[in-house]
C-alpha atoms as a PDB file:
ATOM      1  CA  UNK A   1     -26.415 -32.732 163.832  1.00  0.00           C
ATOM      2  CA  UNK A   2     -27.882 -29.102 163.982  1.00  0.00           C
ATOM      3  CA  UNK A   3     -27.614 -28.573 160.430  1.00  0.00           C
ATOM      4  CA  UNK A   4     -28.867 -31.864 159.603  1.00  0.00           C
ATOM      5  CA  UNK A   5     -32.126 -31.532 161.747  1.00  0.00           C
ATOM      6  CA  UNK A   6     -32.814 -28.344 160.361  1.00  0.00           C
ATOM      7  CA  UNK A   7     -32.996 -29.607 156.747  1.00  0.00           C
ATOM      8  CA  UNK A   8     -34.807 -32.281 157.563  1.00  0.00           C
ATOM      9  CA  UNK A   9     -37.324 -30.101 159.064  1.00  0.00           C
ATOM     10  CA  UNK A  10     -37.452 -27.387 156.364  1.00  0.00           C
ATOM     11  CA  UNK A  11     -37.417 -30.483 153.665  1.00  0.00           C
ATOM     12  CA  UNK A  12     -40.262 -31.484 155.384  1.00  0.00           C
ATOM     13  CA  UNK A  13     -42.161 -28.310 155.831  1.00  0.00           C
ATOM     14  CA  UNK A  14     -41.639 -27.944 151.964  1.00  0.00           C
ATOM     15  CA  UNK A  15     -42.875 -31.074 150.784  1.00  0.00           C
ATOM     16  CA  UNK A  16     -46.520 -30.351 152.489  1.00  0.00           C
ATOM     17  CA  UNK A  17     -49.292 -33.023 153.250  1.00  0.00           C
ATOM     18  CA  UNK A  18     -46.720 -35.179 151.387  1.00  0.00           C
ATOM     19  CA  UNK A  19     -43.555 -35.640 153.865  1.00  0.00           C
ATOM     20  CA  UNK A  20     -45.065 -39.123 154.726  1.00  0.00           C
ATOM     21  CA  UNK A  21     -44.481 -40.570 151.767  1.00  0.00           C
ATOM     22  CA  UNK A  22     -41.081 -38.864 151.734  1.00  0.00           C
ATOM     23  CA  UNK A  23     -40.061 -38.846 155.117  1.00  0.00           C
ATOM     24  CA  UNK A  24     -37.684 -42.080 154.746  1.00  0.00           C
ATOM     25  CA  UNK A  25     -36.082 -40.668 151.820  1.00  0.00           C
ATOM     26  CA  UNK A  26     -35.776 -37.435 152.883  1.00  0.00           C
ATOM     27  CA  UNK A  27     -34.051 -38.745 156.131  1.00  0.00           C
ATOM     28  CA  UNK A  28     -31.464 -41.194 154.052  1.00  0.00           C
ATOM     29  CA  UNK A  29     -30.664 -37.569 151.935  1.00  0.00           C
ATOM     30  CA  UNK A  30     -30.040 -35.556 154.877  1.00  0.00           C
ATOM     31  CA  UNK A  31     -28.361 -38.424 156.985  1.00  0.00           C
ATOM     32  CA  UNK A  32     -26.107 -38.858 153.857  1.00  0.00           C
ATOM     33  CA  UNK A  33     -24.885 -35.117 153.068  1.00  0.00           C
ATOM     34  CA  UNK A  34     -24.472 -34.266 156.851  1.00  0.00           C
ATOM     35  CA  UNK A  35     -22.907 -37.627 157.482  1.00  0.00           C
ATOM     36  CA  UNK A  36     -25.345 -38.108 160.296  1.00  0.00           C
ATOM     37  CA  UNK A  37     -26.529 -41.639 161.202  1.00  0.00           C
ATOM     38  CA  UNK A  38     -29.989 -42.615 160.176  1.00  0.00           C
ATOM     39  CA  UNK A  39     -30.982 -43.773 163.608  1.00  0.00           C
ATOM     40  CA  UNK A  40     -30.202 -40.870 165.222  1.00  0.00           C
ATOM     41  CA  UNK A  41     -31.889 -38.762 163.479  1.00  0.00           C
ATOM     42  CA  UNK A  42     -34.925 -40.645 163.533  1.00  0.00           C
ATOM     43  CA  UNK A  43     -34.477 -41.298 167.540  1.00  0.00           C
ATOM     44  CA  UNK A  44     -34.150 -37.112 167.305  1.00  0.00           C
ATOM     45  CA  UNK A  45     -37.390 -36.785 165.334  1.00  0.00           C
ATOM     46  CA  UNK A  46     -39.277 -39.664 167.783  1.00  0.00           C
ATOM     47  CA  UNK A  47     -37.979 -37.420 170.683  1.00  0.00           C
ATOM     48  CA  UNK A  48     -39.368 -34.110 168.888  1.00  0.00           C
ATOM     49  CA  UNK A  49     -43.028 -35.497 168.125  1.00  0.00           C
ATOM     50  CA  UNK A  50     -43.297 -37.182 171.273  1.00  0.00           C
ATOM     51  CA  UNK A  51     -42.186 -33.818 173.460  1.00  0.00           C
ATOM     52  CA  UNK A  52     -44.931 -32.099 171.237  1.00  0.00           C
ATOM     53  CA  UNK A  53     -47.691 -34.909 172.030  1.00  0.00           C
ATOM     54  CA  UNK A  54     -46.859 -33.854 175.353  1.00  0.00           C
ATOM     55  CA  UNK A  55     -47.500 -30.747 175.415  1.00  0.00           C
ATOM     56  CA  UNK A  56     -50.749 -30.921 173.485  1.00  0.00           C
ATOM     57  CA  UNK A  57     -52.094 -33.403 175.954  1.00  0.00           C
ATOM     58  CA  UNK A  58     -51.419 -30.789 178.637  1.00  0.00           C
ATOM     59  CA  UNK A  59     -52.769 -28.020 177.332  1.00  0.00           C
ATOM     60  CA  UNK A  60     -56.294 -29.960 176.304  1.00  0.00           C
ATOM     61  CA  UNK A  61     -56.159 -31.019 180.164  1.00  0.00           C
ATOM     62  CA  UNK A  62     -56.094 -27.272 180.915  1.00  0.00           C
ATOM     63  CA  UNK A  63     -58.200 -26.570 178.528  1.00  0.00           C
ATOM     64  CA  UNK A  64     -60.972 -29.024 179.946  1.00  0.00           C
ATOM     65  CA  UNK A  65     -60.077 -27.972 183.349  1.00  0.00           C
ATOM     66  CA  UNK A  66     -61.088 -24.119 182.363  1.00  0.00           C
ATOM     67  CA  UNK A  67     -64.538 -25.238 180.852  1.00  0.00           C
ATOM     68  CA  UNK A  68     -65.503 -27.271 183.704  1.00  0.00           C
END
Protein backbone atom coordinates (compact mmCIF):
# COMPACT_ATOMS: atom_id res chain seq x y z
CA UNK A 1 0.00 0.00 0.00
CA UNK A 2 3.12 2.24 0.76
CA UNK A 3 4.50 1.89 -2.55
CA UNK A 4 1.30 2.33 -4.18
CA UNK A 5 0.46 5.70 -2.38
CA UNK A 6 3.68 7.00 -3.12
CA UNK A 7 3.27 6.69 -6.92
CA UNK A 8 0.17 7.90 -6.89
CA UNK A 9 1.39 10.92 -5.23
CA UNK A 10 4.57 11.49 -7.29
CA UNK A 11 2.25 10.62 -10.57
CA UNK A 12 0.32 13.26 -9.41
CA UNK A 13 2.86 15.84 -8.51
CA UNK A 14 4.20 15.19 -12.13
CA UNK A 15 1.24 15.63 -14.07
CA UNK A 16 0.80 19.44 -12.65
CA UNK A 17 -2.48 21.59 -12.77
CA UNK A 18 -3.58 18.50 -14.77
CA UNK A 19 -3.95 15.46 -12.12
CA UNK A 20 -7.77 16.21 -12.18
CA UNK A 21 -8.35 15.15 -15.30
CA UNK A 22 -6.03 12.22 -14.61
CA UNK A 23 -6.58 11.42 -11.21
CA UNK A 24 -9.09 8.37 -12.01
CA UNK A 25 -6.75 6.96 -14.38
CA UNK A 26 -3.86 7.44 -12.63
CA UNK A 27 -5.50 5.66 -9.57
CA UNK A 28 -6.83 2.47 -11.83
CA UNK A 29 -2.73 2.37 -13.04
CA UNK A 30 -1.36 2.38 -9.68
CA UNK A 31 -4.24 0.24 -8.07
CA UNK A 32 -3.48 -2.24 -10.96
CA UNK A 33 0.51 -2.64 -10.80
CA UNK A 34 0.54 -2.64 -6.90
CA UNK A 35 -2.49 -4.87 -6.83
CA UNK A 36 -4.09 -2.44 -4.46
CA UNK A 37 -7.90 -2.01 -4.46
CA UNK A 38 -9.29 1.08 -6.03
CA UNK A 39 -11.38 1.99 -3.04
CA UNK A 40 -8.83 1.97 -0.78
CA UNK A 41 -6.77 3.97 -2.20
CA UNK A 42 -9.19 6.52 -2.87
CA UNK A 43 -10.64 6.17 0.93
CA UNK A 44 -6.54 6.76 1.62
CA UNK A 45 -6.43 9.88 -0.57
CA UNK A 46 -10.11 11.22 1.00
CA UNK A 47 -8.38 10.62 4.43
CA UNK A 48 -5.10 12.60 3.24
CA UNK A 49 -6.98 15.81 1.82
CA UNK A 50 -9.37 15.88 4.49
CA UNK A 51 -6.44 15.67 7.45
CA UNK A 52 -4.85 18.60 5.36
CA UNK A 53 -8.27 20.71 5.24
CA UNK A 54 -7.86 20.32 8.78
CA UNK A 55 -5.05 21.64 9.43
CA UNK A 56 -5.43 24.65 7.18
CA UNK A 57 -8.63 25.55 8.91
CA UNK A 58 -6.62 25.63 12.14
CA UNK A 59 -3.96 27.48 11.31
CA UNK A 60 -6.28 30.43 9.53
CA UNK A 61 -8.15 30.28 13.07
CA UNK A 62 -4.74 31.09 14.60
CA UNK A 63 -3.95 33.16 12.21
CA UNK A 64 -7.18 35.40 12.77
CA UNK A 65 -6.78 34.96 16.39
CA UNK A 66 -3.09 36.74 16.15
CA UNK A 67 -4.50 39.76 14.07
CA UNK A 68 -7.29 40.42 16.31
Amino acid sequence: MKKAVDELFKKLDTKGSNFLNNFEKTISDVSKRYRVPEKQLYDYFENYVNSQTVIWQEVELSLIHIWR
